[in-house]
Protein backbone atom coordinates (compact mmCIF):
# COMPACT_ATOMS: atom_id res chain seq x y z
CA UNK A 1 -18.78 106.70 -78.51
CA UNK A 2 -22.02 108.72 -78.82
CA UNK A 3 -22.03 109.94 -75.08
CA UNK A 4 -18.07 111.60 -75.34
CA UNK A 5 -19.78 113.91 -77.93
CA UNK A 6 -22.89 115.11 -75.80
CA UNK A 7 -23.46 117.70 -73.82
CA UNK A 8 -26.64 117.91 -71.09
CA UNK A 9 -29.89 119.80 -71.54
CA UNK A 10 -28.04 122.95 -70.68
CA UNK A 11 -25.48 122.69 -73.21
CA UNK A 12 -22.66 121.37 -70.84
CA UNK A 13 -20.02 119.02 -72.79
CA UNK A 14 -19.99 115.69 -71.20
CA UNK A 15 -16.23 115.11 -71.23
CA UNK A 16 -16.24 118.68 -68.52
CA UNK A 17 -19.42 117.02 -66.13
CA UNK A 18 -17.07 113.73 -66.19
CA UNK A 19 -13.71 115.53 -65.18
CA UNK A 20 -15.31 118.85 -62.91
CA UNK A 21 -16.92 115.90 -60.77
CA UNK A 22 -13.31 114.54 -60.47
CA UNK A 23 -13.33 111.41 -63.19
CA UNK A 24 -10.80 110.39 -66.17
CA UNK A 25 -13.09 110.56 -69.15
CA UNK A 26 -12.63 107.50 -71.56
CA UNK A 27 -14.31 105.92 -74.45
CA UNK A 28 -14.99 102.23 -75.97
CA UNK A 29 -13.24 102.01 -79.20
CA UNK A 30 -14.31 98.36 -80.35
CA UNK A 31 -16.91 98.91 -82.74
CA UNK A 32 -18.93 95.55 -81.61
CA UNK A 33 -18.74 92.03 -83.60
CA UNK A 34 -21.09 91.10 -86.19
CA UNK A 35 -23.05 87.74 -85.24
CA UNK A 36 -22.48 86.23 -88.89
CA UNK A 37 -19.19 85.36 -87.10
CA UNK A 38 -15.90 84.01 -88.52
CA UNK A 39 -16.62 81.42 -91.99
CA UNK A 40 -16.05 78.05 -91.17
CA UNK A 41 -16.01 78.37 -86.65
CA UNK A 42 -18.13 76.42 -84.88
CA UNK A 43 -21.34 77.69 -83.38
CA UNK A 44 -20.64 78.28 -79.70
CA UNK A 45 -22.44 78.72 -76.49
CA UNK A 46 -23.80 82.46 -77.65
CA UNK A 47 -25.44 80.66 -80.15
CA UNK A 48 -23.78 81.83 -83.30
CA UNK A 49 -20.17 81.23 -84.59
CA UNK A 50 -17.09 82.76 -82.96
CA UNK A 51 -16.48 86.26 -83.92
CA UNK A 52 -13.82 88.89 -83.46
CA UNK A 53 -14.63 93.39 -82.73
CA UNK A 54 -14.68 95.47 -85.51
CA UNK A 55 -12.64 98.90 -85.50
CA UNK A 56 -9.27 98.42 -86.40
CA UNK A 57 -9.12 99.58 -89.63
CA UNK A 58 -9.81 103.31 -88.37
CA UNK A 59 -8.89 102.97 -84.80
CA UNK A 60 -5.44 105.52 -85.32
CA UNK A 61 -8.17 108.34 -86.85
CA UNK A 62 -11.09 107.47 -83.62
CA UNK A 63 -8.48 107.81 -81.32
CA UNK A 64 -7.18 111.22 -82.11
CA UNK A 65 -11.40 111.79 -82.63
CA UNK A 66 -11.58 110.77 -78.90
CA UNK A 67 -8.24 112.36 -77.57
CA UNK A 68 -8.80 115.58 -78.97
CA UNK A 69 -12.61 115.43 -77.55
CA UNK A 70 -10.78 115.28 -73.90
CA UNK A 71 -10.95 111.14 -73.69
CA UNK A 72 -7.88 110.36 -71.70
CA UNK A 73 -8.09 106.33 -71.76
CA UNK A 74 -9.74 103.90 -74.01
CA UNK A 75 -10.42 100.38 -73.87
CA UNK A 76 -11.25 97.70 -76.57
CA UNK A 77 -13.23 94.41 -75.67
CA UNK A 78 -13.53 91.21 -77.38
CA UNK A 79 -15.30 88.33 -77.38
CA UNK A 80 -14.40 84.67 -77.22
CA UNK A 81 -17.02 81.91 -76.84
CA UNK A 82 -15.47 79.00 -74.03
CA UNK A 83 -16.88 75.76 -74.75
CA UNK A 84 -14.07 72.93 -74.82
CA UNK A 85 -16.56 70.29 -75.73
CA UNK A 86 -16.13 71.83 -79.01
CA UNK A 87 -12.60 73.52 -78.86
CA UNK A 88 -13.46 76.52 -78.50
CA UNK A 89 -12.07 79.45 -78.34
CA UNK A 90 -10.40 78.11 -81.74
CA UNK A 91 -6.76 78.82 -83.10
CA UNK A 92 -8.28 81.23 -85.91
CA UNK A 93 -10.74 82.96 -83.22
CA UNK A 94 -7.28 83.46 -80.74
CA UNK A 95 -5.17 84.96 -83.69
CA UNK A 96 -7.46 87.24 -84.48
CA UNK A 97 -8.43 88.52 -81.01
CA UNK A 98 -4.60 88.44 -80.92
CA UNK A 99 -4.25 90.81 -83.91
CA UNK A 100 -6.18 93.21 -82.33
CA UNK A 101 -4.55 93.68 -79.17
């Protein structure tokens, strides 16, 4: 997020070094996931409990952030742990990857 706002040593935006050298500029908008993981999931491969990204709650308002900063594409990652020992990804962990999608 921190790099679409930059500009080099000589004051050069990032967003114009990305597209004059012929590239689509585009941010990350998933604000990470938070290792205290979802109450009650099992503790998976990772070594915590499953967990889902943080961001949606402002994602319209970062978007138009990013857009208007000359972001042209955007992409928001999640993580599920695999471990089918233990079930896992779990129902809960799937809906709410699936709620953010």
């Amino acid at each position: 997020w921190e790099t679409l706002f930059q500009s080099d040593a000589a004051g050069n935006k990032m967003v114009d070094l990305i597209t004059r050298n012929g590239m689509i500029p585009g941010i990350k908008l998933d604000k990470g996931y938070d290792t205290a993981g979802i109450p009650g999931t099992a503790v998976g491969p990772l070594g915590h409990p499953e967990t889902w990204d943080k961001g949606i709650d402002d994602l319209d308002a970062r978007c138009k952030q990013a857009y208007a900063q000359g972001a042209r594409f955007a992409k928001w990652r999640n993580v599920l742990q695999i471990d089918p020992v233990q079930g896992l990804p779990s129902d809960l962990a799937i809906t709410l990857w699936r709620s953010t999608q």
